[in-house]
Protein backbone atom coordinates (compact mmCIF):
# COMPACT_ATOMS: atom_id res chain seq x y z
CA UNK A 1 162.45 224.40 81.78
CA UNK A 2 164.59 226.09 79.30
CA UNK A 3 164.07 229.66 80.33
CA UNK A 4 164.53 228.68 84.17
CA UNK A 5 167.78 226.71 82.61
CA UNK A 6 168.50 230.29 81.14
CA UNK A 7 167.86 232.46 84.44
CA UNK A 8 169.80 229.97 86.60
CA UNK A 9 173.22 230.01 84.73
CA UNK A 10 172.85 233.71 84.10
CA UNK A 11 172.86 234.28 87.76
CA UNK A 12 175.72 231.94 88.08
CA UNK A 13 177.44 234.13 85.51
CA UNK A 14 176.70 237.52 87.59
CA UNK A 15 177.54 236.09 91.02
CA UNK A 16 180.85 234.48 89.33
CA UNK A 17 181.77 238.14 88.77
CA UNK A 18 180.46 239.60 91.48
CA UNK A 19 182.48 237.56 93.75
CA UNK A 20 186.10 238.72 91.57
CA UNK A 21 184.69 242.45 91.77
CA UNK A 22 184.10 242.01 95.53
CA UNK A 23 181.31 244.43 95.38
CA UNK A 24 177.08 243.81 94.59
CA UNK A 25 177.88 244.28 90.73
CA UNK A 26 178.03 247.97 90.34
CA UNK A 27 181.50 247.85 88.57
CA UNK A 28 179.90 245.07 86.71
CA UNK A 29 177.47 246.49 84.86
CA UNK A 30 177.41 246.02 81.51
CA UNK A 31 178.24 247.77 78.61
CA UNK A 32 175.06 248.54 76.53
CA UNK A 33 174.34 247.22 73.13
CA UNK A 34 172.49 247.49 69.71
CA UNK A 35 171.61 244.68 67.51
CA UNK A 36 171.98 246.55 64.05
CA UNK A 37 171.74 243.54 61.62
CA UNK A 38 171.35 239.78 61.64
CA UNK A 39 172.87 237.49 59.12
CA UNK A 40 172.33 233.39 58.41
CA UNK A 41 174.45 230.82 59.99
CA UNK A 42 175.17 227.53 59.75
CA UNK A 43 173.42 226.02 62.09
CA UNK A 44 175.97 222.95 62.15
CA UNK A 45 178.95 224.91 62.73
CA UNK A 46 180.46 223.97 65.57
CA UNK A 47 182.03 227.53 65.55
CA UNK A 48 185.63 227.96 67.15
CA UNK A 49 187.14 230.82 65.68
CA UNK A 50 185.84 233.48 63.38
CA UNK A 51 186.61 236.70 61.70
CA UNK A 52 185.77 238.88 58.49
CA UNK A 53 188.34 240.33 55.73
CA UNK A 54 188.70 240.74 52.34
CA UNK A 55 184.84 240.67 51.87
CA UNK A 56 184.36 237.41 53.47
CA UNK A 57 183.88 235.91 56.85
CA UNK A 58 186.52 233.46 57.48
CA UNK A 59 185.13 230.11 60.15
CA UNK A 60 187.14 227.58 62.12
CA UNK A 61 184.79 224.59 63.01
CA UNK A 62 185.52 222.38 65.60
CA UNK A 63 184.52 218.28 66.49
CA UNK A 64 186.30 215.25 65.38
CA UNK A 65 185.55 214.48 62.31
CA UNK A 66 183.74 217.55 61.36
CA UNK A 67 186.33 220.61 61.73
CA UNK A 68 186.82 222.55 58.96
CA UNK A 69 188.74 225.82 57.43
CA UNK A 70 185.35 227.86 55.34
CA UNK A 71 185.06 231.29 53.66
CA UNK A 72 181.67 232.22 54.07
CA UNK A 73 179.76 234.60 52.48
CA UNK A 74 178.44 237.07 55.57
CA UNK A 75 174.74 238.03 54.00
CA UNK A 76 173.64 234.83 53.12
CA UNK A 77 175.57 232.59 54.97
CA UNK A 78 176.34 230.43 52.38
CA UNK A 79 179.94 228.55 52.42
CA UNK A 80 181.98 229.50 49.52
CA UNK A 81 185.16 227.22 49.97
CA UNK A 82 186.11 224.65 52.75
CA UNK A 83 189.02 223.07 53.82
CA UNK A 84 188.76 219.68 56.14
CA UNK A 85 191.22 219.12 58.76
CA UNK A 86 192.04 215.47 59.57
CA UNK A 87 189.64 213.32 61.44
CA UNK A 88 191.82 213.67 64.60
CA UNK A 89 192.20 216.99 65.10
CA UNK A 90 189.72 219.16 66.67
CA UNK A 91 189.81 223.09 64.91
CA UNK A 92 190.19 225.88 67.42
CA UNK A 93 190.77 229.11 66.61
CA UNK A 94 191.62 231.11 63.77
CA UNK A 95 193.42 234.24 62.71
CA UNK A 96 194.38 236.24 59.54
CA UNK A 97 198.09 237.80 59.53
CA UNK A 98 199.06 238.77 56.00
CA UNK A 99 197.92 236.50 53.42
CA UNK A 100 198.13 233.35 55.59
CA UNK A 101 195.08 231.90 58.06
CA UNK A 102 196.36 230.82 60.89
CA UNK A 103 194.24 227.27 62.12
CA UNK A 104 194.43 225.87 66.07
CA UNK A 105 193.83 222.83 66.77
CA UNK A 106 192.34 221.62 70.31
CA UNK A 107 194.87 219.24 71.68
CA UNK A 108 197.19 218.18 69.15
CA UNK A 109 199.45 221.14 69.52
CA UNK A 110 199.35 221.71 65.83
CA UNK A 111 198.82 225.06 63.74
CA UNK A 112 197.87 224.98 60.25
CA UNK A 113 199.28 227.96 57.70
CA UNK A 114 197.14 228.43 54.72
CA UNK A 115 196.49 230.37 51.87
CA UNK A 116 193.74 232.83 52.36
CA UNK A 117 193.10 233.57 48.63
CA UNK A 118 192.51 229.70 47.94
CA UNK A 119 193.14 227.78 51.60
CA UNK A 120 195.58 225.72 50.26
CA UNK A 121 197.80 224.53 53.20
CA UNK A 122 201.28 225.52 52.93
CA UNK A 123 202.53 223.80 56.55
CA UNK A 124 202.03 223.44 60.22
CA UNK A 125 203.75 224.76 63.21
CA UNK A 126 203.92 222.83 66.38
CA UNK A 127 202.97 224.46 70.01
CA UNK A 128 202.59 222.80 73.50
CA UNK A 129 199.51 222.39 75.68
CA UNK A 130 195.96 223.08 73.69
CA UNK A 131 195.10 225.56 71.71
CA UNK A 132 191.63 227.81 72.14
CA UNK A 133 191.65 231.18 70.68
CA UNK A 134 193.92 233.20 68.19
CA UNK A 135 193.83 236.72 67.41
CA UNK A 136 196.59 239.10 65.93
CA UNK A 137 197.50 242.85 65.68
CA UNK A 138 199.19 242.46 62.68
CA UNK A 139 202.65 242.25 64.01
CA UNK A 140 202.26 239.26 66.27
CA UNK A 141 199.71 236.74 67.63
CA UNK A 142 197.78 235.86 70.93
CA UNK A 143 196.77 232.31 71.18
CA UNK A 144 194.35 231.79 74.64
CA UNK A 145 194.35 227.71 76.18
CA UNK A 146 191.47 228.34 78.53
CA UNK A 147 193.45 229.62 81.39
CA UNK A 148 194.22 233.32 82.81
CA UNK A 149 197.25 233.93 80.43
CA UNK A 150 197.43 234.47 76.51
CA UNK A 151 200.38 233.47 75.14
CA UNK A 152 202.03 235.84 72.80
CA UNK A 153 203.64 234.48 69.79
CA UNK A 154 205.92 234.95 66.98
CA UNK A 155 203.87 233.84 63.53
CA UNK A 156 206.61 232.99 61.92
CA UNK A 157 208.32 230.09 64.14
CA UNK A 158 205.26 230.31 67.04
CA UNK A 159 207.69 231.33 69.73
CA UNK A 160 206.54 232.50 72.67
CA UNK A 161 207.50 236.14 73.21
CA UNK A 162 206.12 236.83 76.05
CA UNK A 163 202.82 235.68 78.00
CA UNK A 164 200.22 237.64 79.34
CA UNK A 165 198.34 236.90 82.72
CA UNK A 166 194.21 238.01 82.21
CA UNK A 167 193.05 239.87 85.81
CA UNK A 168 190.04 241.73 86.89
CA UNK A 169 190.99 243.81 90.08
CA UNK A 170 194.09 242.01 90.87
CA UNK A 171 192.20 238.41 90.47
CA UNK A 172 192.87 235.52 87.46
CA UNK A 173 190.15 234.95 85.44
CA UNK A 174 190.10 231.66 83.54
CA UNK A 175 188.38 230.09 80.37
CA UNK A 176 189.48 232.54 78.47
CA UNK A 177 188.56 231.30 74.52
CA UNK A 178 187.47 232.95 71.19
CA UNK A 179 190.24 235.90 70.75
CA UNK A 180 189.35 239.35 68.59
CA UNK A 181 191.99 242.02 68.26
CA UNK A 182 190.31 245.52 67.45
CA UNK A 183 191.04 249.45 68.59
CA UNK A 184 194.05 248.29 70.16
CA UNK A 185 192.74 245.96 72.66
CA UNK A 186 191.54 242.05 73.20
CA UNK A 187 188.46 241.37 72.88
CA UNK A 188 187.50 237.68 74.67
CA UNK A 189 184.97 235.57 75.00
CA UNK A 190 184.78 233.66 78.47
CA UNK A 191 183.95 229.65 77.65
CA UNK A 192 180.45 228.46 78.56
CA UNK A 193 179.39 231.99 79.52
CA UNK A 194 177.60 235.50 77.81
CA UNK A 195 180.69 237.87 79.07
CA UNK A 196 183.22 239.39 76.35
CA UNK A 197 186.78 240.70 78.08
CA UNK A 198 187.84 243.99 76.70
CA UNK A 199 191.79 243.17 77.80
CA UNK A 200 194.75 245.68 77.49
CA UNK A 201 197.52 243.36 75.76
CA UNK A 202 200.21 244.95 77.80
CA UNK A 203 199.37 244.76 81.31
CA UNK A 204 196.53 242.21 81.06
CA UNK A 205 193.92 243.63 82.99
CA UNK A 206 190.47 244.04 82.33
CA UNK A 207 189.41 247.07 80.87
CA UNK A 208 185.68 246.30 80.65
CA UNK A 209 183.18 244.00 81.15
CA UNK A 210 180.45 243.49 78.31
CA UNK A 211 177.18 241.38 79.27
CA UNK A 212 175.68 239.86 75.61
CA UNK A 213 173.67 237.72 77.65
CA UNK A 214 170.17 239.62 76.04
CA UNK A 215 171.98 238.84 72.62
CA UNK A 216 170.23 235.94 72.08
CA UNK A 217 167.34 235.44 74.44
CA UNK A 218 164.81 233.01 72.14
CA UNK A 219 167.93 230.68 70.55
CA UNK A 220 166.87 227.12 69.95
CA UNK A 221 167.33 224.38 72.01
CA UNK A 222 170.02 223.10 69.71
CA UNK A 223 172.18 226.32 70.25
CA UNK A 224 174.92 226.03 72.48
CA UNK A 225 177.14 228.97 74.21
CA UNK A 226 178.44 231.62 72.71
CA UNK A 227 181.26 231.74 70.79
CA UNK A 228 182.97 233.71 67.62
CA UNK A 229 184.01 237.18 67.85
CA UNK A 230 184.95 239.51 64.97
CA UNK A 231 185.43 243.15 63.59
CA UNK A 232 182.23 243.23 61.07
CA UNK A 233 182.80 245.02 57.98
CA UNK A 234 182.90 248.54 58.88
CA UNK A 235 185.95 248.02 61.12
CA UNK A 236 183.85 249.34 64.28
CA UNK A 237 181.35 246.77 64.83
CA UNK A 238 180.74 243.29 66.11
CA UNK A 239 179.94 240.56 64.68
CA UNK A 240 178.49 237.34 67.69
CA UNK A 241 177.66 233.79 66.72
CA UNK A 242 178.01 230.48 68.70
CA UNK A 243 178.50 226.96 68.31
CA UNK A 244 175.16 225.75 66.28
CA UNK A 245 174.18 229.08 66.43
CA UNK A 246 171.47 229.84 63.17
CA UNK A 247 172.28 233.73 63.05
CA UNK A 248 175.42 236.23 63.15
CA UNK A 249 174.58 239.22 64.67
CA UNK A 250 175.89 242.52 64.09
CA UNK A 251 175.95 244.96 67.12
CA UNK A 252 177.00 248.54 67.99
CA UNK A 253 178.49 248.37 71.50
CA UNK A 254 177.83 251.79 73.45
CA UNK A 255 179.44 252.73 76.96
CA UNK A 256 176.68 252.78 80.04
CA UNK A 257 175.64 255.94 80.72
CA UNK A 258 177.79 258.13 83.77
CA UNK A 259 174.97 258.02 87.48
């Protein structure tokens, strides 16, 4: 039942894209990837956001009741150091600009600021509608709410700068969650789905297409979708989890080889 559960949504996934293409999938294929290391999860990490620096890899959980801030140590999977965000608010995702980690929160329109040596909270910053992904460049952020556009924002005040609309040959594309910034580009994950969005942060449209629905073809019952992006360690990889997931995997994306 599960693996029919598994072919069924997949093929929801391809004709979903297929259908914004408007072709049979040939501009969809995907781009090819290695699995070059796996590393322990938490398998009760409800993960939202997610991203590696300064040696560590840095978690937003989600859940009422059960979101947390964590530094996590990548090869064992151990958490190091957690912060708990009030029973009421729902962790979303997270980002690293400077010394401060940047928290979302679902739908209480509130950002926490802490320190990322020792995740003490230093304050909050107030945005409207919900909050899904975060992801900066350094200079400024990009905060996703599960539509077509990604806000762009200032990290000091959270002003919106400017707001980028998401499209794939002209057409929206929505549920647009985790956020990853690397070699100048978005990287994001589509909600409730195996696609990652390679996204020029200009113009908004969709450079490429990569399929990680082979990522994780035996995952327990108890995993849910995909979700938590980052830059692993060597600045060039990936680094995929999801919510309840029991492994981080590491993997070498590689461009589909020219007919």
């Amino acid at each position: 039942m599960q693996e029919c559960y598994r072919v069924i949504r997949r093929l929801s996934e391809v004709a979903l894209f297929a259908a914004v293409l408007g072709c049979s999938g040939r501009d969809a294929e995907p781009t090819d990837f290695e699995v070059t290391a796996r590393y322990p999860h938490d398998p009760s990490a409800y993960t939202q956001g997610l991203l590696s620096a300064k040696g560590f890899l840095y978690e937003s959980t989600g859940r009422y009741g059960h979101s947390e801030l964590r530094r996590v140590e990548l090869q064992t999977g151990r958490v190091l150091a957690s912060r708990a965000l009030p029973p009421d608010r729902f962790g979303e995702g997270l980002a690293l600009i400077g010394d401060v980690l940047v928290q979302l929160t679902w739908k209480a329109g509130v950002a926490y600021r802490y320190d990322a040596e020792t995740l003490t909270l230093r304050d909050s910053l107030h945005y409207p509608g919900e909050g899904w992904g975060l992801a900066t460049d350094g200079e400024v952020l990009f905060l996703s709410d599960g539509s077509d556009s990604i806000r762009v924002l200032s990290p000091e005040s959270f002003q919106v700068l400017r707001v980028v609309h998401v499209r794939l040959k002209g057409a929206p594309l929505y549920k647009l969650n985790e956020l990853e910034f690397t070699d100048g580009a978005l990287l994001a994950n589509v909600y409730e789905s195996n696609w990652v969005l390679r996204i020029d942060p200009e113009t908004g449209n969709v450079l490429r297409l990569i399929d990680l629905s082979e990522l994780f073809p035996d995952r327990p019952p108890s995993a849910e979708v995909m979700n938590g992006l980052a830059v692993a360690p060597d600045g060039v990889q990936l680094l995929v989890t999801g919510k309840f997931w029991p492994t981080v995997f590491q993997v070498r994306l590689t461009p589909v080889a020219a007919p």
